[in-house]
N, C-alpha and C. Protein backbone atom coordinates (compact mmCIF):
# COMPACT_ATOMS: atom_id res chain seq x y z
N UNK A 1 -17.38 -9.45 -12.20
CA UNK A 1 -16.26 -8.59 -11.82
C UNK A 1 -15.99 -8.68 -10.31
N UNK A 2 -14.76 -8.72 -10.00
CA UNK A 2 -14.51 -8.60 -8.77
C UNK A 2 -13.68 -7.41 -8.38
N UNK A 3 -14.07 -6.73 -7.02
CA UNK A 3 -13.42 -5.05 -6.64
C UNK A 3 -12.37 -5.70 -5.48
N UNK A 4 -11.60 -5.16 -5.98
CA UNK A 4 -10.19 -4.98 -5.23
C UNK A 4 -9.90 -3.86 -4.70
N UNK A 5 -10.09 -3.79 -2.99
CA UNK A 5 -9.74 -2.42 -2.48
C UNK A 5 -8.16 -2.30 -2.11
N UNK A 6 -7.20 -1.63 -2.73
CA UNK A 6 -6.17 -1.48 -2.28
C UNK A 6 -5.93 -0.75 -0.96
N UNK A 7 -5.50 -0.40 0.42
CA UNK A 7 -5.41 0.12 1.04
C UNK A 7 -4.65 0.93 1.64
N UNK A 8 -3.86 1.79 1.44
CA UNK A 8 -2.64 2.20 2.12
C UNK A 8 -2.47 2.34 3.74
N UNK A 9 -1.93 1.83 3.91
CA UNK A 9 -2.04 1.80 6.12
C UNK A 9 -2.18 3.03 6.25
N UNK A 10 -2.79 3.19 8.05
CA UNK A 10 -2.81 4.92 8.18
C UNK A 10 -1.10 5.06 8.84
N UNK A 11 -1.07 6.42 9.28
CA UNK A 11 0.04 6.93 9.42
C UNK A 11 0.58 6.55 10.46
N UNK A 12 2.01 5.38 10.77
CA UNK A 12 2.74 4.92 11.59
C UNK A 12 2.98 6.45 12.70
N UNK A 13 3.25 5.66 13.35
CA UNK A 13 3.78 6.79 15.15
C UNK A 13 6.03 6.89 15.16
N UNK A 14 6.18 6.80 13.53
CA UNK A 14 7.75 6.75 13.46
C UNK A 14 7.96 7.07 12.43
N UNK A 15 8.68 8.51 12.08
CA UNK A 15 9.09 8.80 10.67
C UNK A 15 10.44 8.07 9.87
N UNK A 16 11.12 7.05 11.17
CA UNK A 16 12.19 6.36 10.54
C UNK A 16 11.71 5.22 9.57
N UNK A 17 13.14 4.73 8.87
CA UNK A 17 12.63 3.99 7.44
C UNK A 17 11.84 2.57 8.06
N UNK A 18 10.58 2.48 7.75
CA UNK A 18 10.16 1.36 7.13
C UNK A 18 10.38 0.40 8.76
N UNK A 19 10.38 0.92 9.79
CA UNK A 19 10.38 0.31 10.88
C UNK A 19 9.17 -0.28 11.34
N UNK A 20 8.80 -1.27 12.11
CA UNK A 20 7.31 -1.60 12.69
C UNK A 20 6.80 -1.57 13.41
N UNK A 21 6.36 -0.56 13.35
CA UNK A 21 5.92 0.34 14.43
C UNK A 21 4.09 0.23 14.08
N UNK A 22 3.46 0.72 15.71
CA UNK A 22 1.80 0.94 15.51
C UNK A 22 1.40 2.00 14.96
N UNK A 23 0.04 2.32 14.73
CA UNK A 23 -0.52 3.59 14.10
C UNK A 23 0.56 4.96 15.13
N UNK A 24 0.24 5.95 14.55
CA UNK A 24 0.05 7.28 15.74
C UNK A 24 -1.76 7.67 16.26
N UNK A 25 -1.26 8.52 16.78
CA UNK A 25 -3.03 8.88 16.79
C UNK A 25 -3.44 9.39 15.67
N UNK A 26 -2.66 10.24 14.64
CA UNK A 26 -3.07 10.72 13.44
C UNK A 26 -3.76 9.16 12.43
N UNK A 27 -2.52 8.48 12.75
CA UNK A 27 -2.87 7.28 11.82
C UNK A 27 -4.46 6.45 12.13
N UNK A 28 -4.69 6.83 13.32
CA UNK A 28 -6.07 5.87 14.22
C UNK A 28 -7.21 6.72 13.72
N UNK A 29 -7.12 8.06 13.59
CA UNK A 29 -7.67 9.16 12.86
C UNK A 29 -8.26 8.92 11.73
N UNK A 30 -6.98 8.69 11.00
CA UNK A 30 -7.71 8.56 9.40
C UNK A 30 -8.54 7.35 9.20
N UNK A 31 -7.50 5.91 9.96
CA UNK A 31 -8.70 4.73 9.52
C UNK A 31 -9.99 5.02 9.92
N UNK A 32 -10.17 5.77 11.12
CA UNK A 32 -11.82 5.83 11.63
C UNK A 32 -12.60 6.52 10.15
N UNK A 33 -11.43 7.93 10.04
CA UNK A 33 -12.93 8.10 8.87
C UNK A 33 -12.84 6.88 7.67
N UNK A 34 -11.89 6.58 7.27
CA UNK A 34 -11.84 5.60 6.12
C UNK A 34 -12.90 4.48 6.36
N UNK A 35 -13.04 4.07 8.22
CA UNK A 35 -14.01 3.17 8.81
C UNK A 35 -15.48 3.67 8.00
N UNK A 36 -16.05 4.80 8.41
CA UNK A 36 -16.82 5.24 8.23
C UNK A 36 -17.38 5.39 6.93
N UNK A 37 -16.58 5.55 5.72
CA UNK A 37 -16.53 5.95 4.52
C UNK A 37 -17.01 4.21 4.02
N UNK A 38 -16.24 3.16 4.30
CA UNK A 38 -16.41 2.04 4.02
C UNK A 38 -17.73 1.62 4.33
N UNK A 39 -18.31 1.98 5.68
CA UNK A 39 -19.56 1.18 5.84
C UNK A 39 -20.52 1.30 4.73
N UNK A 40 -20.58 2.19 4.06
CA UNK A 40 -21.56 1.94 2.77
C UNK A 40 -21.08 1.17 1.70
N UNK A 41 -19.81 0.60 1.60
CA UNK A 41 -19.41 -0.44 0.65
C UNK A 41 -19.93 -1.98 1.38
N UNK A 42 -19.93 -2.75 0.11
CA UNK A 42 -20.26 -3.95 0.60
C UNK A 42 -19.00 -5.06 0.72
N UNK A 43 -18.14 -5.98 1.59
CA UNK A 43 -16.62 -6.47 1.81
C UNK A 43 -16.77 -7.55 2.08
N UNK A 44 -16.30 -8.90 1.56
CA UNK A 44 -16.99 -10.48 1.38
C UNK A 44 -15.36 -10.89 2.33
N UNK A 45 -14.61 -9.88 2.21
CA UNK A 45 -13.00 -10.41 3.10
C UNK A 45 -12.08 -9.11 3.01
N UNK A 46 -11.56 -9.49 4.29
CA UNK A 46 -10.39 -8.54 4.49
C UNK A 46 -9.19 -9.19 5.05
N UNK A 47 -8.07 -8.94 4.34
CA UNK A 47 -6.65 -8.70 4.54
C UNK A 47 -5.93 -7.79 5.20
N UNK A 48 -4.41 -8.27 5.19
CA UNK A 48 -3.67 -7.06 5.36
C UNK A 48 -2.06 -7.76 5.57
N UNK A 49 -1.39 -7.49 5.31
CA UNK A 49 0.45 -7.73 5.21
C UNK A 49 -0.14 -7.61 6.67
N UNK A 50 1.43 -8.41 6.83
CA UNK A 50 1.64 -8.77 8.28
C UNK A 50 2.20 -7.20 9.37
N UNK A 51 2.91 -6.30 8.71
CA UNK A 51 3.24 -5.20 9.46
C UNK A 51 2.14 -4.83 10.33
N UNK A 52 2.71 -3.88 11.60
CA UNK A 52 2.00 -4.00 12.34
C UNK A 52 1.08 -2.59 12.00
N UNK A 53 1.22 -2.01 11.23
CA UNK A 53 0.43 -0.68 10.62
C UNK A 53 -0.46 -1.21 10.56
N UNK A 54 -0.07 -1.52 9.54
CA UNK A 54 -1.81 -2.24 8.48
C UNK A 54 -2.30 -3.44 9.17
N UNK A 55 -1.89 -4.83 9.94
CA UNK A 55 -2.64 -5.20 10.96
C UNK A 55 -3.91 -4.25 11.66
N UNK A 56 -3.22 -2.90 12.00
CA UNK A 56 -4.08 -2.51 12.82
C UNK A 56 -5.12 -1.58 12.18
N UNK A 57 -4.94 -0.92 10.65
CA UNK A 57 -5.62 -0.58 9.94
C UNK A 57 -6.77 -1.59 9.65
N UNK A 58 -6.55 -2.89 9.37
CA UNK A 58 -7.48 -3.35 9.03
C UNK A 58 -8.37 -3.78 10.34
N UNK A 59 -7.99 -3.86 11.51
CA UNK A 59 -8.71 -4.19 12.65
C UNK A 59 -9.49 -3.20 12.66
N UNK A 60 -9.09 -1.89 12.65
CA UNK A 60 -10.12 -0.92 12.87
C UNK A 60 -11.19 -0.47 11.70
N UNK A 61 -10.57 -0.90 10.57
CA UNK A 61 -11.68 -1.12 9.47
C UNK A 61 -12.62 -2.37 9.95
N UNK A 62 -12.12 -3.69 10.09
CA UNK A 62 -12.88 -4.87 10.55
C UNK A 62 -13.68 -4.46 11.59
N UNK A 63 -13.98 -3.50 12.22
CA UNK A 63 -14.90 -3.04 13.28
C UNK A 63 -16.36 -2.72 13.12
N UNK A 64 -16.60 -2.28 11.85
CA UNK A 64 -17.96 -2.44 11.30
C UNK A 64 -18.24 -3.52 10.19
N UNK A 65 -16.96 -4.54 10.34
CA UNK A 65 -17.52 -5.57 9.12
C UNK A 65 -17.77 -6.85 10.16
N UNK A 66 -16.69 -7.06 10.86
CA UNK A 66 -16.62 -8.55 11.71
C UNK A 66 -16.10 -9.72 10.64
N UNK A 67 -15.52 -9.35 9.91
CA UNK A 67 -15.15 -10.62 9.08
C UNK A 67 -13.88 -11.39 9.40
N UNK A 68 -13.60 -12.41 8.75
CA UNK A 68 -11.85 -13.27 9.29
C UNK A 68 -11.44 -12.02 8.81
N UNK A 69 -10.16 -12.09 9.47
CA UNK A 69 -8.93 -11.33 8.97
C UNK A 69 -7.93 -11.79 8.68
N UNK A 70 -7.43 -12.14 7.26
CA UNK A 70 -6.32 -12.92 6.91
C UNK A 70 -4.90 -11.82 6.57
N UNK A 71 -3.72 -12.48 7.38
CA UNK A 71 -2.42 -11.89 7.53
C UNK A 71 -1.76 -12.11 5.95
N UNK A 72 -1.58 -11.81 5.43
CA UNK A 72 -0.76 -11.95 4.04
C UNK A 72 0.57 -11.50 4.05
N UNK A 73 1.87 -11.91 4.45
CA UNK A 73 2.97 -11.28 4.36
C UNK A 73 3.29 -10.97 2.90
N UNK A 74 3.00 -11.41 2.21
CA UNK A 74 3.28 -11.13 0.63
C UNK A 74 3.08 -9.87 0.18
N UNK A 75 2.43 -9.13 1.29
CA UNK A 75 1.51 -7.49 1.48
C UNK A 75 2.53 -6.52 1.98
N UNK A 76 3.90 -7.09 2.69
CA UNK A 76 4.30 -6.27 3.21
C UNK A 76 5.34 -5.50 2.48
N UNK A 77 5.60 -4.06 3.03
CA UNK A 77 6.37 -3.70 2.53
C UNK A 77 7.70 -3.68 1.90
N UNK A 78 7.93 -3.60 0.63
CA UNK A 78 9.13 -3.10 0.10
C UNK A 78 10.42 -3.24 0.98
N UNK A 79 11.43 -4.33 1.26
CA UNK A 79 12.50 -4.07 1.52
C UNK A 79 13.70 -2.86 1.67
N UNK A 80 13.61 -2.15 2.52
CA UNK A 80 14.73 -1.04 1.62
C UNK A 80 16.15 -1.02 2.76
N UNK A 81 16.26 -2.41 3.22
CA UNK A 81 17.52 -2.99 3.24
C UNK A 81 18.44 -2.19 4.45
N UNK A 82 19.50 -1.52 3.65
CA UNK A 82 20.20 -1.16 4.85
C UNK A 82 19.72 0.47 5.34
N UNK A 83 18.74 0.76 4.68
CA UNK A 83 18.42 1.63 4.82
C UNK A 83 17.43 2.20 6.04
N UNK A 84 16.99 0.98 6.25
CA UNK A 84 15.25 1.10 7.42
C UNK A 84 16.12 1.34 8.54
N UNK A 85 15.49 1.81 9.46
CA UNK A 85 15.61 2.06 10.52
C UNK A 85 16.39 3.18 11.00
N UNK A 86 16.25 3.88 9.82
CA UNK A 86 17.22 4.83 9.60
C UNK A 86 16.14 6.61 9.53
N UNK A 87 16.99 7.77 9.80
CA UNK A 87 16.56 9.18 9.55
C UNK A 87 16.41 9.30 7.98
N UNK A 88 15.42 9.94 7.35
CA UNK A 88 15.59 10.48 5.91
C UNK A 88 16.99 11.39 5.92
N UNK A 89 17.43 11.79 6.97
CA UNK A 89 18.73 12.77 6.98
C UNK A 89 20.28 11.54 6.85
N UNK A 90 19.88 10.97 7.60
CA UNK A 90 20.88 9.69 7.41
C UNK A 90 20.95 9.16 5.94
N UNK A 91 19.76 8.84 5.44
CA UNK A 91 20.07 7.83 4.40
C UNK A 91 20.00 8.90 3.02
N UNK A 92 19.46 9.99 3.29
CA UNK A 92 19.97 11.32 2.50
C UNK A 92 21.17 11.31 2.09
N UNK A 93 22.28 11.25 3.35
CA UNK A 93 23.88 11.63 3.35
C UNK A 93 24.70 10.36 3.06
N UNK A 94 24.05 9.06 3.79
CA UNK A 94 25.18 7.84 3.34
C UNK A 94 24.64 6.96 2.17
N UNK A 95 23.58 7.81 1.36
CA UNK A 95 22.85 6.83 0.34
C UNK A 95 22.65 7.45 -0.80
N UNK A 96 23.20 8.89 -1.08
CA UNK A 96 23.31 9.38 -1.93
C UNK A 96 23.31 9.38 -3.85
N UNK A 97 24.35 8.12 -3.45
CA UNK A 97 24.67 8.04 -4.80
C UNK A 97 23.21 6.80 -5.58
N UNK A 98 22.98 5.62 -4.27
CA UNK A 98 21.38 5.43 -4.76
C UNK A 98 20.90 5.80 -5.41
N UNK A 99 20.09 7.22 -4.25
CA UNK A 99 18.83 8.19 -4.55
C UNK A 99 19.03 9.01 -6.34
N UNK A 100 20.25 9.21 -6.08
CA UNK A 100 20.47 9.98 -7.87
C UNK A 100 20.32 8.96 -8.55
N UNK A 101 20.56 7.57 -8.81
CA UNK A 101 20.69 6.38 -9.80
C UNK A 101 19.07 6.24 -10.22
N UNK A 102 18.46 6.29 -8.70
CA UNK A 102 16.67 5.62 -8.56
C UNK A 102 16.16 7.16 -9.31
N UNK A 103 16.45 8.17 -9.22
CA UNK A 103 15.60 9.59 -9.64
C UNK A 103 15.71 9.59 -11.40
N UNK A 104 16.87 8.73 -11.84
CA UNK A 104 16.73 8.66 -13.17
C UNK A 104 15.70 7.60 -13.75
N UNK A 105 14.83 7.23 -13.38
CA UNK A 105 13.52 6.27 -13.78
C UNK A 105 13.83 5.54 -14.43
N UNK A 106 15.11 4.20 -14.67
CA UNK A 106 15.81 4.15 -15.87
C UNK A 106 16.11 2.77 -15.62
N UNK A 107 16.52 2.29 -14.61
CA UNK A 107 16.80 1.07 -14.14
C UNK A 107 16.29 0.69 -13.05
N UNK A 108 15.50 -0.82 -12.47
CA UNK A 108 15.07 -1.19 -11.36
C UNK A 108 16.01 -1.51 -10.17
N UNK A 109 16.76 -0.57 -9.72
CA UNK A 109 17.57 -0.82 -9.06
C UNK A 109 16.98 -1.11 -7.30
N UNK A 110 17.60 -2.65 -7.15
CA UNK A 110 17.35 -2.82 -5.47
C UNK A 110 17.69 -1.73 -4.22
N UNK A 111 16.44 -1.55 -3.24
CA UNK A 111 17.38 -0.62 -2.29
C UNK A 111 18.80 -1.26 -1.89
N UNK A 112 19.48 -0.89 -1.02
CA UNK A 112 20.92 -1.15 -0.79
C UNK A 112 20.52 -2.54 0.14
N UNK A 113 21.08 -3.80 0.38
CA UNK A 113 20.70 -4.81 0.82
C UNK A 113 19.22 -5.17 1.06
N UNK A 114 18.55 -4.35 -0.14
CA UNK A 114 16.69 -4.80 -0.23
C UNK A 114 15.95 -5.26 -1.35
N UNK A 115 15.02 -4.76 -1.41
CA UNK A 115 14.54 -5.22 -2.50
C UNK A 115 14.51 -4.30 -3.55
N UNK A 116 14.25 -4.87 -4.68
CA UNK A 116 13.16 -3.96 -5.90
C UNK A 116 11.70 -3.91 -6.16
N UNK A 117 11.67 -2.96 -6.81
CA UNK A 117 10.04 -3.13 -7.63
C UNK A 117 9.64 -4.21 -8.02
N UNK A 118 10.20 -5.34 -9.17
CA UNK A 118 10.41 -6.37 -9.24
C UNK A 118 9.91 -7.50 -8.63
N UNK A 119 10.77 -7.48 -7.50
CA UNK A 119 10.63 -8.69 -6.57
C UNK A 119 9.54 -8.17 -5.96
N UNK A 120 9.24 -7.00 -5.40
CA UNK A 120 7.91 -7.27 -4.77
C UNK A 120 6.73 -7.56 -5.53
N UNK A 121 7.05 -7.01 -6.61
CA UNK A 121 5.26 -7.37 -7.64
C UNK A 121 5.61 -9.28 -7.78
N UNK A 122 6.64 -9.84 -8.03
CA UNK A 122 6.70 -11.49 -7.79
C UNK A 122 6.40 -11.90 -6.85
N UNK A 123 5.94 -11.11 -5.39
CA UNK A 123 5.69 -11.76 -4.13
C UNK A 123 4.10 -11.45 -3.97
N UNK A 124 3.65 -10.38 -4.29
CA UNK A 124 2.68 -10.00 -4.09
C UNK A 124 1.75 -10.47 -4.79
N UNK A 125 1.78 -10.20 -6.55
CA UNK A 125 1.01 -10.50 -7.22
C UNK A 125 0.27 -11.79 -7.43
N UNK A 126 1.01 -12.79 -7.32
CA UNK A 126 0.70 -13.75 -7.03
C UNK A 126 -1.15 -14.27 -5.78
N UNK A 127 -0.40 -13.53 -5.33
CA UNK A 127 -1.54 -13.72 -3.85
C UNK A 127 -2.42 -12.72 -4.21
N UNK A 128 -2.32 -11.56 -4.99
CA UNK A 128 -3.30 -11.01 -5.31
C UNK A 128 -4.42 -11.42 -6.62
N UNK A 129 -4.10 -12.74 -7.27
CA UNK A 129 -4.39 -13.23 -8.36
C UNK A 129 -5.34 -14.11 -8.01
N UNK A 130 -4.62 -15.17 -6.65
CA UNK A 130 -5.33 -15.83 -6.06
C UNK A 130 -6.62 -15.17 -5.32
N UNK A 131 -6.77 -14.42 -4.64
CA UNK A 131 -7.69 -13.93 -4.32
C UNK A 131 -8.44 -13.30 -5.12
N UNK A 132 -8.31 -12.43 -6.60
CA UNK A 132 -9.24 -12.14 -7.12
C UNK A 132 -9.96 -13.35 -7.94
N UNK A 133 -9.32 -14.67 -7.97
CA UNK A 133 -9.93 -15.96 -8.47
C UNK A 133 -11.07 -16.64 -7.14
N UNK A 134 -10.81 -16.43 -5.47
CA UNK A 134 -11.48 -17.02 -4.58
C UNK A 134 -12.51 -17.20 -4.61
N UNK A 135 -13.49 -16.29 -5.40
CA UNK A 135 -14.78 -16.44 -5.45
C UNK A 135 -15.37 -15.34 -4.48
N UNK A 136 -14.36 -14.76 -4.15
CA UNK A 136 -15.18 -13.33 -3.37
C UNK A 136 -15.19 -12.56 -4.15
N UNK A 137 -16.57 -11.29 -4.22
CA UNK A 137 -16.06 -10.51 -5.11
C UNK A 137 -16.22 -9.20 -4.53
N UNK A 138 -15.98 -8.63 -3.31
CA UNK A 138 -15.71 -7.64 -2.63
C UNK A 138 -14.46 -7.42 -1.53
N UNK A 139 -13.34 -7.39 -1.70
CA UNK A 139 -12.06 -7.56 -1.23
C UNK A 139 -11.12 -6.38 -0.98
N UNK A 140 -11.08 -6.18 0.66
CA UNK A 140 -10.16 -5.17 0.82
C UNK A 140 -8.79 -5.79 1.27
N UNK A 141 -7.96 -5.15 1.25
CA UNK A 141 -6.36 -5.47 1.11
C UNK A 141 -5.52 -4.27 1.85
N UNK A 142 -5.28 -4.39 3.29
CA UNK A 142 -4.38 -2.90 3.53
C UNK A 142 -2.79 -3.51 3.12
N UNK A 143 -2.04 -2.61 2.49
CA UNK A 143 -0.92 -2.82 2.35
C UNK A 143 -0.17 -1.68 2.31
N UNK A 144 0.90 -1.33 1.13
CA UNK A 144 2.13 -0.20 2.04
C UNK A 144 1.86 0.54 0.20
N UNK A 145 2.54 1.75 0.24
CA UNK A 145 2.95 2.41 -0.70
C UNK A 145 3.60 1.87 -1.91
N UNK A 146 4.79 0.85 -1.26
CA UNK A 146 5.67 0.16 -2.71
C UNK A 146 5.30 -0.77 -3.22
N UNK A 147 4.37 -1.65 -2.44
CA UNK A 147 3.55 -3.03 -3.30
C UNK A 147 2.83 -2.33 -3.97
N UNK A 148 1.72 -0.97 -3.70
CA UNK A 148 0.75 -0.87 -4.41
C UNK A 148 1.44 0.06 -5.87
N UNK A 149 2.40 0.67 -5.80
CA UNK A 149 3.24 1.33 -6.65
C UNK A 149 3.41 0.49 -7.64
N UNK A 150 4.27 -0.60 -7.11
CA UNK A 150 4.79 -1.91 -7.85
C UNK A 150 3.60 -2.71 -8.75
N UNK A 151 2.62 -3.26 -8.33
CA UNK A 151 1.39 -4.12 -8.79
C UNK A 151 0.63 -3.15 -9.83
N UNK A 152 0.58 -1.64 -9.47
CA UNK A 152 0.16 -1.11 -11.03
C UNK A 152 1.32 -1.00 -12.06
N UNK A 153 2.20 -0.68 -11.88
CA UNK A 153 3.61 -0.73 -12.98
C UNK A 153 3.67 -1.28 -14.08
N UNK A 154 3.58 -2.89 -13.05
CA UNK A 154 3.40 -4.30 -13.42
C UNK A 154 2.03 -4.41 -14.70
N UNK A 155 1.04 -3.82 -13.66
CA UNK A 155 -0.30 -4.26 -14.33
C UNK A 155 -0.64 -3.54 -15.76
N UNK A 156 -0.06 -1.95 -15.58
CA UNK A 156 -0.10 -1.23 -16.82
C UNK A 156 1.12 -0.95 -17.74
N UNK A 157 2.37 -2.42 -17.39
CA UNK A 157 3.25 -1.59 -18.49
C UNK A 157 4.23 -0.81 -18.44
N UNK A 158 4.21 -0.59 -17.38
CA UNK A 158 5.72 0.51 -16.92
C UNK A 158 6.77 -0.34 -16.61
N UNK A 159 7.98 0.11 -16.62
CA UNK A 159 8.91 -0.73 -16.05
C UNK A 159 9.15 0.49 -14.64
N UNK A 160 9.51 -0.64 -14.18
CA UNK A 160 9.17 -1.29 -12.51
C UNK A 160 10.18 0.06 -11.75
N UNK A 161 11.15 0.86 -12.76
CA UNK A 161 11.92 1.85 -12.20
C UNK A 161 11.22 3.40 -12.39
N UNK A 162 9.88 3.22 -13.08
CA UNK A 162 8.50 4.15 -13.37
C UNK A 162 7.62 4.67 -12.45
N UNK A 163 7.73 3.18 -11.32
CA UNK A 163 6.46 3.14 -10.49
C UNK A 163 6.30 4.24 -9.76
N UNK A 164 7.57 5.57 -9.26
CA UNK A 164 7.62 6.29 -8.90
C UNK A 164 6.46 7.38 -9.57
N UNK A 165 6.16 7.51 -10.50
CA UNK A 165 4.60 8.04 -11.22
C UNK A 165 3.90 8.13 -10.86
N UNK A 166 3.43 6.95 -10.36
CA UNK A 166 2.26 6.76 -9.77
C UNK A 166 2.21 7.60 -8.36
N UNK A 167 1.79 8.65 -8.58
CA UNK A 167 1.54 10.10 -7.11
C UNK A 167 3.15 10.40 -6.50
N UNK A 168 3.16 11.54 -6.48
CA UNK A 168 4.04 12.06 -6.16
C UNK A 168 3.88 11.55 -4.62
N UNK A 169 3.20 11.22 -3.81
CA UNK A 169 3.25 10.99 -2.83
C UNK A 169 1.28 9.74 -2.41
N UNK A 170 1.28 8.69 -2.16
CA UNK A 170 0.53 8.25 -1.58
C UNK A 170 0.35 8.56 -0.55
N UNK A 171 -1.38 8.67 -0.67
CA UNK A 171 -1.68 9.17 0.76
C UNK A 171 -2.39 8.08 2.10
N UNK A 172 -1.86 8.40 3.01
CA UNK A 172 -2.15 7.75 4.31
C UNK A 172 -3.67 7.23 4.16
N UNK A 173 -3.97 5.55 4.40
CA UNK A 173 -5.28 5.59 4.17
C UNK A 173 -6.13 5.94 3.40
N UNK A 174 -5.40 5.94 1.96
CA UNK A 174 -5.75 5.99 0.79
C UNK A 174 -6.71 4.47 -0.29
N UNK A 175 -7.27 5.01 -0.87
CA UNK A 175 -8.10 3.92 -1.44
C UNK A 175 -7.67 3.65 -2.70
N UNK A 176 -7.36 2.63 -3.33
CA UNK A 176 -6.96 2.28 -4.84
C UNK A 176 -7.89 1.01 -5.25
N UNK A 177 -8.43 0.79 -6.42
CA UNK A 177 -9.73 0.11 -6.33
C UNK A 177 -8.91 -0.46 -7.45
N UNK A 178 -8.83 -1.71 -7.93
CA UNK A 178 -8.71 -2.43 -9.29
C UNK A 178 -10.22 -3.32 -9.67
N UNK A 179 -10.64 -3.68 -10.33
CA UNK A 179 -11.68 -5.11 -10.95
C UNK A 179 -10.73 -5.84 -11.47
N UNK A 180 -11.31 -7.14 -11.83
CA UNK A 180 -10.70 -8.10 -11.77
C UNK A 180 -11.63 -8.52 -12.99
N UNK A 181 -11.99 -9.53 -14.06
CA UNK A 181 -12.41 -9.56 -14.83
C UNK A 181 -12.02 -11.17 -15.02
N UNK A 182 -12.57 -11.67 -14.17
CA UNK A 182 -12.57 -13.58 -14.34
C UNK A 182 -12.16 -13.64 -15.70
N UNK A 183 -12.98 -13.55 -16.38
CA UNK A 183 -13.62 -14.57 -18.02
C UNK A 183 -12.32 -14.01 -18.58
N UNK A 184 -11.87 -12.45 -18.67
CA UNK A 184 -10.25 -12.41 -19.08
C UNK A 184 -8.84 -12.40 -18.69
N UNK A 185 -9.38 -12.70 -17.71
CA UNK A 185 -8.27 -12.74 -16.88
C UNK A 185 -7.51 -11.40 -16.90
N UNK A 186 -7.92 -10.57 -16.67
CA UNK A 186 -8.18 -8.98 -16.82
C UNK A 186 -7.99 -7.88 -16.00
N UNK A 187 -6.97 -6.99 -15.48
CA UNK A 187 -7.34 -6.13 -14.23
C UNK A 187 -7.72 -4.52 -14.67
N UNK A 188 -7.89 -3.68 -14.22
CA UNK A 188 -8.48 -2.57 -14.72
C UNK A 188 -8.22 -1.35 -13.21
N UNK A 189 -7.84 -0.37 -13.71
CA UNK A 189 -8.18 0.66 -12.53
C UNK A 189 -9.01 1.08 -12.58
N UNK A 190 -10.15 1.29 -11.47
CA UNK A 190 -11.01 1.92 -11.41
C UNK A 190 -10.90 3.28 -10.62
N UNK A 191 -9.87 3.56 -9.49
CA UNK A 191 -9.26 5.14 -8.94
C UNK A 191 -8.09 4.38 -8.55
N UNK A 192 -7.65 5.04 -7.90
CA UNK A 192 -6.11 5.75 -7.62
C UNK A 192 -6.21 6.77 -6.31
N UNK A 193 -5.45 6.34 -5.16
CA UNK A 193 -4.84 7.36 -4.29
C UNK A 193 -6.12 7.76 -3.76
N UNK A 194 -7.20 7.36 -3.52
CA UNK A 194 -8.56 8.28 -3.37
C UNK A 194 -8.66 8.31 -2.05
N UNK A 195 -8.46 9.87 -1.40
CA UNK A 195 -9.01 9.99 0.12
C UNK A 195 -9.56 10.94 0.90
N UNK A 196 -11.03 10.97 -0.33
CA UNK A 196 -11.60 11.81 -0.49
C UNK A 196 -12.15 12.40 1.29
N UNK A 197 -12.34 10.70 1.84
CA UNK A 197 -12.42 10.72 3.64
C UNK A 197 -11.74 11.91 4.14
N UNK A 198 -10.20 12.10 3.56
CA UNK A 198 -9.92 13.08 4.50
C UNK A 198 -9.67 14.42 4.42
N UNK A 199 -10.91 15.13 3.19
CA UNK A 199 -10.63 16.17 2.99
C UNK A 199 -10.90 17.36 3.63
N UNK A 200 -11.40 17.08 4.74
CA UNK A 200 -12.14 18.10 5.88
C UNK A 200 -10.97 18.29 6.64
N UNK A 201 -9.96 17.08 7.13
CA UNK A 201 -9.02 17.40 8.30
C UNK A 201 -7.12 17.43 6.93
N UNK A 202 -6.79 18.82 6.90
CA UNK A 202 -5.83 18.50 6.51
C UNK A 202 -4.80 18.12 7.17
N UNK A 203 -4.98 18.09 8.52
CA UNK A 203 -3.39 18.17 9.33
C UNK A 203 -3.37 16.26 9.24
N UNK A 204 -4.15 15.48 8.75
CA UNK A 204 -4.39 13.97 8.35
C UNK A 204 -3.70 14.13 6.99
N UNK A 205 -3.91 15.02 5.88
CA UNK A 205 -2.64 14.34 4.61
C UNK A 205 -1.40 14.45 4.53
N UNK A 206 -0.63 13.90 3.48
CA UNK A 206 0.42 13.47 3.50
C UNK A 206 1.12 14.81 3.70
N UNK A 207 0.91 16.33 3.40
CA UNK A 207 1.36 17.24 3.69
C UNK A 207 2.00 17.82 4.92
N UNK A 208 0.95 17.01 5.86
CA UNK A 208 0.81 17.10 7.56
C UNK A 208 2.00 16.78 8.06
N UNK A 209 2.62 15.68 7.56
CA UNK A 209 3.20 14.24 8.15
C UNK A 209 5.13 15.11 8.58
């Protein structure tokens, strides 16, 4: 069996859409404990999408491992087109008719000049297949909210306009674990959303933000 750590980046220093931006200090926060929480796992490689979040999530995880660190753009986030760079109040008011289409769970509809659910599990999955075949079998992966949304959907069966299910909200520096199952070519959840790290500091969950 091989463990697949999913990672969610910690919390960017910009509440606008999907911009690329570095941690905040909240975000530098959580990876430390997530740092900490990890050193008792055992990690044969670490990743991370090219954004500059999770770059730096995984550097500061890579701080008690020392291992390569391989860039995976295939990791990065979800397209959401004309929308990024934008206020939730903005794309509230000029994106409206979207947000009602996407709340009916019904069709995989692309953000407005972005992507879908879809296309990202075709970009991602791939590279996540490959790596659970590499021959490592302890593998962390920081990536964003909509790949990891997308790649369970995919993996259990939902259609891809569902993935919204999966947690009302992912949390910052959150842990999602899959196995991998060579001989069947097989994936499996083992948790979901787990951050258990940050249950001492709430002004760190997604509540905070």
């Amino acid at each position: 069996m091989v463990n697949l750590y999913l990672i969610r980046h910690g919390r960017q220093n910009s509440t606008l859409c999907n911009t690329d931006v570095p941690l905040s200090q909240e975000g530098i926060a959580q990876c430390e404990l997530l740092r900490e929480r990890l050193t008792k796992y055992r990690l044969d490689a670490i990743y991370s999408s090219d954004m500059l979040r999770a770059r730096q999530t995984a550097e500061i995880i890579n701080e008690a491992f020392g291992l390569p660190h391989g860039i995976r753009a295939e990791f990065r986030e979800i397209s959401f087109g004309l929308m990024e760079g934008k206020t939730d109040e903005y794309n509230d008011e000029h994106f409206r008719e979207f947000y009602e289409e996407q709340s009916r769970l019904i069709e995989d509809i692309p953000y407005p000049g972005g992507e879908n659910g879809t296309s990202v599990y075709e970009r991602a999955m791939p590279v996540l297949q490959e790596l659970a075949r590499s021959g490592k079998k302890d593998i962390l992966i920081v990536t964003h909210g909509g790949v990891i949304r997308s790649i369970l959907a995919a993996l259990f069966g939902r259609n891809q306009a569902r993935r919204f299910l999966f947690a009302t909200s992912l949390e910052n520096a959150s842990i999602t674990q899959l196995r991998y199952d060579l001989e069947n070519d097989r994936f499996y959840l083992e948790r979901f959303n787990d951050c258990a790290h940050l249950e001492g500091n709430p002004e760190l969950r997604r509540r905070g933000f």
